[in-house]
Protein backbone atom coordinates (compact mmCIF):
# COMPACT_ATOMS: atom_id res chain seq x y z
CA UNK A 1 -31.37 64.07 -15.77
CA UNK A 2 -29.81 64.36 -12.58
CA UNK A 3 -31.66 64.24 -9.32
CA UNK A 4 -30.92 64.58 -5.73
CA UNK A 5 -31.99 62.49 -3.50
CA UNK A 6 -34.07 63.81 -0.18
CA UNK A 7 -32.17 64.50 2.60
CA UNK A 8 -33.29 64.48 6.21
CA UNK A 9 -32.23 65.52 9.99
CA UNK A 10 -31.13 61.88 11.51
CA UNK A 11 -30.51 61.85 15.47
CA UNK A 12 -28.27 59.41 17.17
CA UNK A 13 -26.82 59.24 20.36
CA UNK A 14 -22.74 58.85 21.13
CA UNK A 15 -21.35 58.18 24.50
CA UNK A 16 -19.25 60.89 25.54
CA UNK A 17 -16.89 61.13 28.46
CA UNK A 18 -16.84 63.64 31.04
CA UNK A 19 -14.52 63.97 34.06
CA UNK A 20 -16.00 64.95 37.81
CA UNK A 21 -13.64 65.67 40.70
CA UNK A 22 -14.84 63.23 43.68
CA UNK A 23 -13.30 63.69 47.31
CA UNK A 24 -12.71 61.41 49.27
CA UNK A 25 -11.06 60.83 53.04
CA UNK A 26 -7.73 58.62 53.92
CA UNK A 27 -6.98 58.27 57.53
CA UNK A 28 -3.20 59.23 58.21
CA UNK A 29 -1.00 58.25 61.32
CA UNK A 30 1.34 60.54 63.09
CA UNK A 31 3.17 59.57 66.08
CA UNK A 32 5.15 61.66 68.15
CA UNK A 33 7.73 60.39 71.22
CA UNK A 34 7.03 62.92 74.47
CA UNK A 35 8.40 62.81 77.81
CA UNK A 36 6.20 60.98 80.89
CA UNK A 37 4.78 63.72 82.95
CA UNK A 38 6.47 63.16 86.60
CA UNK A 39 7.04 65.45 89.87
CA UNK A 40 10.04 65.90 91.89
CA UNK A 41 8.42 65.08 95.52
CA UNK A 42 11.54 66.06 97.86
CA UNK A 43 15.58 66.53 97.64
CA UNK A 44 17.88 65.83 100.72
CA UNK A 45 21.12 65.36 101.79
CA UNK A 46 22.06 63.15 104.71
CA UNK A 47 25.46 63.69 106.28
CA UNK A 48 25.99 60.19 108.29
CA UNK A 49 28.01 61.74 111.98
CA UNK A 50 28.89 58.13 112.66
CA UNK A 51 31.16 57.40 109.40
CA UNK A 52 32.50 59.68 106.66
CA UNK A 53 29.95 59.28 103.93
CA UNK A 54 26.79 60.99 102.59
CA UNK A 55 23.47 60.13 100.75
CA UNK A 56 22.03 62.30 98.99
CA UNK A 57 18.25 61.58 97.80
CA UNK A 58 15.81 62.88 95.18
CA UNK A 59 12.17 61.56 95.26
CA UNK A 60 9.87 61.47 91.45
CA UNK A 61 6.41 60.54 91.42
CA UNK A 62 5.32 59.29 88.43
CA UNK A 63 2.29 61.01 87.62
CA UNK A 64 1.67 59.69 84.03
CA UNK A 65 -0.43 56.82 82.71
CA UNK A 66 2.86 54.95 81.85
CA UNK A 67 5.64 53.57 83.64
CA UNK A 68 9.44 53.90 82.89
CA UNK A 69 12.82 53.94 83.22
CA UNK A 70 13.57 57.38 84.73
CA UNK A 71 17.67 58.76 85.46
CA UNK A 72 18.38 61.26 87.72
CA UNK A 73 22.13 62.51 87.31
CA UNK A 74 24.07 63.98 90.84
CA UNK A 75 26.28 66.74 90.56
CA UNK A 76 27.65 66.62 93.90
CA UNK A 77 30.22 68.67 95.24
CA UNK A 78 31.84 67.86 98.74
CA UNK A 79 32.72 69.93 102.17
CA UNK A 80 36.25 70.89 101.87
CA UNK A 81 38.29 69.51 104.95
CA UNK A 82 41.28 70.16 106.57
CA UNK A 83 42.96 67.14 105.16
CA UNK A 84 41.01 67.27 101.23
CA UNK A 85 39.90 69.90 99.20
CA UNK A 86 35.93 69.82 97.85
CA UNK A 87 35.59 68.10 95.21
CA UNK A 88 33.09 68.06 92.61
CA UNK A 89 31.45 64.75 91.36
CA UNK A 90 28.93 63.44 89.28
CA UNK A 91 26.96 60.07 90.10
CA UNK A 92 23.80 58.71 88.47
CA UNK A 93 21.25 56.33 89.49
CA UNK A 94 17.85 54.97 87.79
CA UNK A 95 14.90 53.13 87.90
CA UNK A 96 11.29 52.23 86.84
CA UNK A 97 8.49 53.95 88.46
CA UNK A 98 5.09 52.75 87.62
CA UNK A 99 1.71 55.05 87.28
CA UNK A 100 0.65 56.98 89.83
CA UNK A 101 3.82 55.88 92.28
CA UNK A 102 6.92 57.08 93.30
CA UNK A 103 10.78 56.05 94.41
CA UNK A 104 13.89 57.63 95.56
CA UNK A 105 16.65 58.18 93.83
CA UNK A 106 19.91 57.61 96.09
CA UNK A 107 23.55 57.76 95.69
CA UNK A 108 26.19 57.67 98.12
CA UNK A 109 29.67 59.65 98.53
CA UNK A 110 31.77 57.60 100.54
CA UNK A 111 35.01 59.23 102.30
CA UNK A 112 33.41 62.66 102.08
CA UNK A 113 30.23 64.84 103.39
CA UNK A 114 28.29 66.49 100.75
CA UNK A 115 27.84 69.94 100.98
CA UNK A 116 25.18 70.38 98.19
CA UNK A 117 24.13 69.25 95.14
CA UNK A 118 22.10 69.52 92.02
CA UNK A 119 20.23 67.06 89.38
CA UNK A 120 18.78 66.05 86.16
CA UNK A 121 16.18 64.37 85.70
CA UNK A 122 15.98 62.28 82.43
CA UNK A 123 12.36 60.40 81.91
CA UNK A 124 11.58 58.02 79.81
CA UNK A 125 9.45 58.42 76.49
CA UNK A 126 5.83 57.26 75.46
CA UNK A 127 5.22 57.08 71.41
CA UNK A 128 1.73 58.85 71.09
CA UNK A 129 -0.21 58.10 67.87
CA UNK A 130 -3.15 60.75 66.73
CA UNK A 131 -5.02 59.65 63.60
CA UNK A 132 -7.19 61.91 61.34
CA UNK A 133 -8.88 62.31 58.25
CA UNK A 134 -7.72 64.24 55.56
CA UNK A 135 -9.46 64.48 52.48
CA UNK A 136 -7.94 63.72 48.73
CA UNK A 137 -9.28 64.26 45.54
CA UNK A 138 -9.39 62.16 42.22
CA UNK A 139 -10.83 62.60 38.60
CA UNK A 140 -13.24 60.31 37.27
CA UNK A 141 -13.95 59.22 33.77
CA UNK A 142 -17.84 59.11 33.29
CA UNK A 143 -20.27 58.86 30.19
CA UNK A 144 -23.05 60.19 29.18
CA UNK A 145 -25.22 59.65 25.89
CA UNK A 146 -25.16 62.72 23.79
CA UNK A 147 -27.38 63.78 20.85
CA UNK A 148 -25.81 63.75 17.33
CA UNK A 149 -27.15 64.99 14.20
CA UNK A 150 -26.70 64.07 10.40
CA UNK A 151 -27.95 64.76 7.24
CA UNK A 152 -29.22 61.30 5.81
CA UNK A 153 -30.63 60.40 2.47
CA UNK A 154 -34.41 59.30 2.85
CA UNK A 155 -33.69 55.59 2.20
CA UNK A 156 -31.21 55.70 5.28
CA UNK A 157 -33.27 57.27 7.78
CA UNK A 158 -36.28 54.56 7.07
CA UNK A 159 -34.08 51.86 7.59
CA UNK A 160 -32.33 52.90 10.55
């Protein structure tokens, strides 16, 4: 004779992975070089009656919250005479200028009188950092029990 045996609905539980997207922030660093902020005060020339040379001046304030190196570059050009033609020249001078002050900027032209003149100014650079938080995502492996079914023969379920 030939039986079969009882079978029943057996639940167990497996642990099965899921994935979730988490966000999260990382704090990134840019720097950036810029120019100190400064103001050209005054420009002048000053022909000198009692010998044959010339000054000519530029005044910078520094109005930034750093000081510096600044260059100012001269191009002069000089009063033609009866004796030498006008020439044109170029001259530079520099210096630091701390916060909030200011300094003049002179060069002279000797054996000539200036008749005009024009500049550059070159400032020096700050390095300005600005941080901020940018957000990133990852995956993440997780687990969770989840039901499973089998068919089990009577015997087995009991001695589960």
């Amino acid at each position: 004779m030939i039986s079969s045996a009882r079978l029943m609905t057996a639940t167990y539980y497996v642990a099965e992975p899921y994935v979730i997207t988490e966000t999260y922030y990382v704090t990134e660093n840019e720097s950036d070089t810029t120019p100190l902020n400064y103001e050209v005060v005054d420009s002048k020339i000053y022909n000198w009656w009692w010998r044959i040379s010339s000054d000519c001046t530029v005044t910078i304030k520094n109005i930034d919250t750093e000081s510096g190196y600044f260059r100012v570059e001269f191009n002069i050009v000089t009063k033609a005479t009866d004796t030498a033609p006008s020439k044109k020249i170029t001259k530079a001078a520099w210096q630091a200028i701390a916060p909030g002050k200011q300094a003049d900027f002179t060069v002279r032209q000797e054996g000539a009188y200036i008749e005009n003149f024009t500049y550059s100014t070159t400032p020096p650079t700050k390095i300005i950092t600005t941080s901020q938080e940018v957000p990133k995502t990852r995956d993440i492996i997780l687990y969770r029990e989840a039901p499973k079914t089998e068919k089990v023969t009577v015997l087995e379920y009991l001695t589960r």
